[in-house]
N, C-alpha and C. Protein backbone atom coordinates (compact mmCIF):
# COMPACT_ATOMS: atom_id res chain seq x y z
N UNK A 1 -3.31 -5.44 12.06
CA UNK A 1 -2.99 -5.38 10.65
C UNK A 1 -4.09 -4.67 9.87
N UNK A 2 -5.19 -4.75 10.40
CA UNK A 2 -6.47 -4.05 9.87
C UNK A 2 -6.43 -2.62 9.63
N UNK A 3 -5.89 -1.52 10.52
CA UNK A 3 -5.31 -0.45 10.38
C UNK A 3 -4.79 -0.27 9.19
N UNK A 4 -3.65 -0.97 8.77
CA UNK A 4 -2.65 -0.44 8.08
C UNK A 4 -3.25 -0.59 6.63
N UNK A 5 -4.11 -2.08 6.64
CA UNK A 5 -4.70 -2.34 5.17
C UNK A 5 -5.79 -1.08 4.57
N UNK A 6 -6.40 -0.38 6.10
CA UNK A 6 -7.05 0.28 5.52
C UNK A 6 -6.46 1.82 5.24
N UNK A 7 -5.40 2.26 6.02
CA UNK A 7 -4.53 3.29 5.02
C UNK A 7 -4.41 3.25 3.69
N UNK A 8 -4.22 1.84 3.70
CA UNK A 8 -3.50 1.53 2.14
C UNK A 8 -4.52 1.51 1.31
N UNK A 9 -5.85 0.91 1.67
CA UNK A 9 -7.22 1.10 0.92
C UNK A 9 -7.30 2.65 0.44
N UNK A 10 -7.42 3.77 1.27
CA UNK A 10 -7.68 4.86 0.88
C UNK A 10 -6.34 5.90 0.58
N UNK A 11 -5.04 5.32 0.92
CA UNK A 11 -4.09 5.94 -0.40
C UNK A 11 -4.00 5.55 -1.39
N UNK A 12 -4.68 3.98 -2.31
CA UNK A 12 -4.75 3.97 -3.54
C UNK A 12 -5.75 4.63 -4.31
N UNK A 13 -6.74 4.56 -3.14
CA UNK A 13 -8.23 5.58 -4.13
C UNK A 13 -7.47 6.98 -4.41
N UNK A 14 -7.14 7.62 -3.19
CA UNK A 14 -6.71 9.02 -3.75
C UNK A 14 -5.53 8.71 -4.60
N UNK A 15 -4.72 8.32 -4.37
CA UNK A 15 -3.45 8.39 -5.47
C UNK A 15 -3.57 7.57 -6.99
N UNK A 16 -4.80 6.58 -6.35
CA UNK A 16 -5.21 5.94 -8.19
C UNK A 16 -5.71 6.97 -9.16
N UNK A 17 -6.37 8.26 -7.86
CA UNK A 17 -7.55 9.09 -9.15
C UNK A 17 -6.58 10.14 -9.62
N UNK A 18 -5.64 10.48 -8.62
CA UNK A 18 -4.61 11.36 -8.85
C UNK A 18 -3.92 10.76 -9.95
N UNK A 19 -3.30 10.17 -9.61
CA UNK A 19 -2.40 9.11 -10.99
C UNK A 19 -3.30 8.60 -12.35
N UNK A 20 -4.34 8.71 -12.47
CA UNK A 20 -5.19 8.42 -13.97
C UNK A 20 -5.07 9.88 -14.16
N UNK A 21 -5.75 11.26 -13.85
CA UNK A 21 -5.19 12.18 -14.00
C UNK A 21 -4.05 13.08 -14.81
N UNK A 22 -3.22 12.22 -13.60
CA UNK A 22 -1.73 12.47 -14.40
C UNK A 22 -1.37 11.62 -15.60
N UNK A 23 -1.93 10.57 -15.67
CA UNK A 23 -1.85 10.06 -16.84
C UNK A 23 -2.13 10.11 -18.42
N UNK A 24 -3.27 11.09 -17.88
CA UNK A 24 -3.72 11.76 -19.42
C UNK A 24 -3.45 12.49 -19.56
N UNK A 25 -2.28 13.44 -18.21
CA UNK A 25 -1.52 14.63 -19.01
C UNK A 25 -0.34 13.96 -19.47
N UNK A 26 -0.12 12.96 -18.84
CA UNK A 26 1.44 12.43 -19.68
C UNK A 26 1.60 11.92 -21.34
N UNK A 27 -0.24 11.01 -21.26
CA UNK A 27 -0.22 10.80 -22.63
C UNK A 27 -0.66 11.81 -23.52
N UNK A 28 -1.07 12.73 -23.17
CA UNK A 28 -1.27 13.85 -23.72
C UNK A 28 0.64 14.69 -24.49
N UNK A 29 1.23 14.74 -23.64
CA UNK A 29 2.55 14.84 -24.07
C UNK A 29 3.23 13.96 -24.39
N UNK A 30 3.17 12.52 -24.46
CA UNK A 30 4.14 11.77 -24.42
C UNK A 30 3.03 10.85 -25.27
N UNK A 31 2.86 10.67 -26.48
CA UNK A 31 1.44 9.61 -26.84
C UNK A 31 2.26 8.45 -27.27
N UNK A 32 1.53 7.70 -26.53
CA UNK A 32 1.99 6.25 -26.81
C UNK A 32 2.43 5.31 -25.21
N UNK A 33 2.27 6.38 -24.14
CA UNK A 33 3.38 6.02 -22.82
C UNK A 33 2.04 5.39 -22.25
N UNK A 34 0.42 4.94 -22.77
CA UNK A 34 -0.32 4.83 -21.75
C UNK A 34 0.05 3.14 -21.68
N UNK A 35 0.48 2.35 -23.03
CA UNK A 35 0.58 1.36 -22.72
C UNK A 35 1.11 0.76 -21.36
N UNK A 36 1.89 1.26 -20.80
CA UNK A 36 2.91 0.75 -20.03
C UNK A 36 2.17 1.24 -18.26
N UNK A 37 1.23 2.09 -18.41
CA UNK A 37 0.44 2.53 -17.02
C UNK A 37 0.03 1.80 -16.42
N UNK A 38 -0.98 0.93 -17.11
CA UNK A 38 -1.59 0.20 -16.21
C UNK A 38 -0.79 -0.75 -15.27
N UNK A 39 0.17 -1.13 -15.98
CA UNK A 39 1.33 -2.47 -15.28
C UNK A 39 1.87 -1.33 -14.11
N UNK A 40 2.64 -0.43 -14.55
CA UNK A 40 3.11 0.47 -13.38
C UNK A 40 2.36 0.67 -12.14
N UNK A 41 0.63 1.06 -12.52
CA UNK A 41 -0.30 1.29 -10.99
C UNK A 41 -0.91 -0.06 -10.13
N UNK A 42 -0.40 -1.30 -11.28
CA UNK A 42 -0.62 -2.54 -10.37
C UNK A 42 0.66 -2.78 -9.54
N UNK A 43 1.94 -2.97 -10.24
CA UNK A 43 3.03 -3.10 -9.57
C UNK A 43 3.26 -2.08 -8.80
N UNK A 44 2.85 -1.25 -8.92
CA UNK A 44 3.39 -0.24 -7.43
C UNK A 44 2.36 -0.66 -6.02
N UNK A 45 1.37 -1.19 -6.66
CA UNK A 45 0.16 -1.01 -5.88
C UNK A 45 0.50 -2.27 -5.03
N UNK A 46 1.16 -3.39 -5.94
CA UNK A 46 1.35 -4.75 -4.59
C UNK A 46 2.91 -4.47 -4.30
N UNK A 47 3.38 -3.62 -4.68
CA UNK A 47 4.82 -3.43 -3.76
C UNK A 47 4.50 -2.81 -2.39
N UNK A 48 3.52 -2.08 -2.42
CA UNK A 48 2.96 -1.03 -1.49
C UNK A 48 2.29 -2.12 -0.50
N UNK A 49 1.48 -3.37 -0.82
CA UNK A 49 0.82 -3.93 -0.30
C UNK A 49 2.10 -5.13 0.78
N UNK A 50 2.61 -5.51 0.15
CA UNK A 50 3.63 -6.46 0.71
C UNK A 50 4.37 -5.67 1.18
N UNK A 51 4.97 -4.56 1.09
CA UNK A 51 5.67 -3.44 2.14
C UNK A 51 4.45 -2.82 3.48
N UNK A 52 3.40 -2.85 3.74
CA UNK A 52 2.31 -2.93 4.44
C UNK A 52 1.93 -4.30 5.07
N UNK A 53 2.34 -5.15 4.55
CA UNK A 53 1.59 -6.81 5.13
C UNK A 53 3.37 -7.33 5.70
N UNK A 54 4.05 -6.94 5.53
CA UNK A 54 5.28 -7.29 6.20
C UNK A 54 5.55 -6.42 7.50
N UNK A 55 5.23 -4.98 7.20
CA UNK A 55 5.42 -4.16 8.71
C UNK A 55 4.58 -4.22 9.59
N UNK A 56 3.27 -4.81 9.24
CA UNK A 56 2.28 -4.69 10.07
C UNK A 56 2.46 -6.40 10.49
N UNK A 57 2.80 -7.39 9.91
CA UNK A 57 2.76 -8.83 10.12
C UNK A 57 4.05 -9.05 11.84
N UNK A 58 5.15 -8.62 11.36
CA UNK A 58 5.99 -8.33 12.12
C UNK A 58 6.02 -8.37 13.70
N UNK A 59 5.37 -7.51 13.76
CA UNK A 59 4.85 -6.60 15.02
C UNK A 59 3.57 -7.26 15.75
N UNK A 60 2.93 -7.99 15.02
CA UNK A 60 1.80 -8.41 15.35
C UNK A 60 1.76 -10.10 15.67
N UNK A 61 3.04 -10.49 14.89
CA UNK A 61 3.05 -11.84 15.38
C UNK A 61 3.96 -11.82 16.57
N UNK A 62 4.53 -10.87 17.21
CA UNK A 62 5.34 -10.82 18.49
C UNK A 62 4.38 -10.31 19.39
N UNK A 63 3.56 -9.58 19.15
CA UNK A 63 2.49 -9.56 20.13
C UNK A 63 1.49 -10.95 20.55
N UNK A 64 0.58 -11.59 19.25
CA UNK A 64 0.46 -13.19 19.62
C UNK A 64 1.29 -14.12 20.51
N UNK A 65 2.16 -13.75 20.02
CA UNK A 65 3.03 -14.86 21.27
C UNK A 65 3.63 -14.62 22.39
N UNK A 66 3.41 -13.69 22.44
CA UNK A 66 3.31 -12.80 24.29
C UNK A 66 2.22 -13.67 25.00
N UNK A 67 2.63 -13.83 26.20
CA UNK A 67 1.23 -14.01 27.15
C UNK A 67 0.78 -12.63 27.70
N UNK A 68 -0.81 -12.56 28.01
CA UNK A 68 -1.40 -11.63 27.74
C UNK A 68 -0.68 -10.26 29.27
N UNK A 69 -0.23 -10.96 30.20
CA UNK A 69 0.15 -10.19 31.40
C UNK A 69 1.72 -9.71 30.64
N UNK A 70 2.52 -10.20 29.92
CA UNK A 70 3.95 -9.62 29.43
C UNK A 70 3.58 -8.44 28.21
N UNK A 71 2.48 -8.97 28.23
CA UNK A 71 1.88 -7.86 26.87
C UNK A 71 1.68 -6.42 27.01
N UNK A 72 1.21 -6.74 28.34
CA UNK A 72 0.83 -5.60 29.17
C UNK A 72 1.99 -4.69 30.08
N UNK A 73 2.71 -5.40 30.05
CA UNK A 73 4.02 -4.62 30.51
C UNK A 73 5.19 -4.58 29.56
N UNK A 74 5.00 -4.25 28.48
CA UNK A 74 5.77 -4.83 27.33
C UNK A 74 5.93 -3.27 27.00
N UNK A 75 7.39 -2.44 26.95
CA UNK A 75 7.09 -1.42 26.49
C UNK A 75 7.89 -1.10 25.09
């Protein structure tokens, strides 16, 4: 599961700095839309997280309960 958390660690850095970015070109055209940003880059950010902690949970609790020789021939 460690893998996947840390994808997700470094697609929010790049896509957080990308997305503040874009954000001051949006409020730049659109003034008044920043209110509503911050809620948007949290809620995307734990949809992203619980779509990551469910695919990776999955997979990993069927491996735990393998014994370690079925594990190994497990394709």
């Amino acid at each position: 599961m460690r893998p996947g958390f840390k994808h997700l660690g470094v697609g929010l850095l790049i896509g957080g700095g990308c997305a503040a970015l874009i954000a001051n070109a949006v409020n730049s055209v659109l003034p008044g839309s920043i209110i509503w940003l911050p809620l948007m880059f949290v809620s995307v950010s734990l949809g992203l997280g619980l779509l990551i902690f469910i695919s990776t949970y999955s997979p990993a609790r069927l491996l735990v309960a393998m014994e370690p020789g079925d594990a190994l021939h497990y394709e």
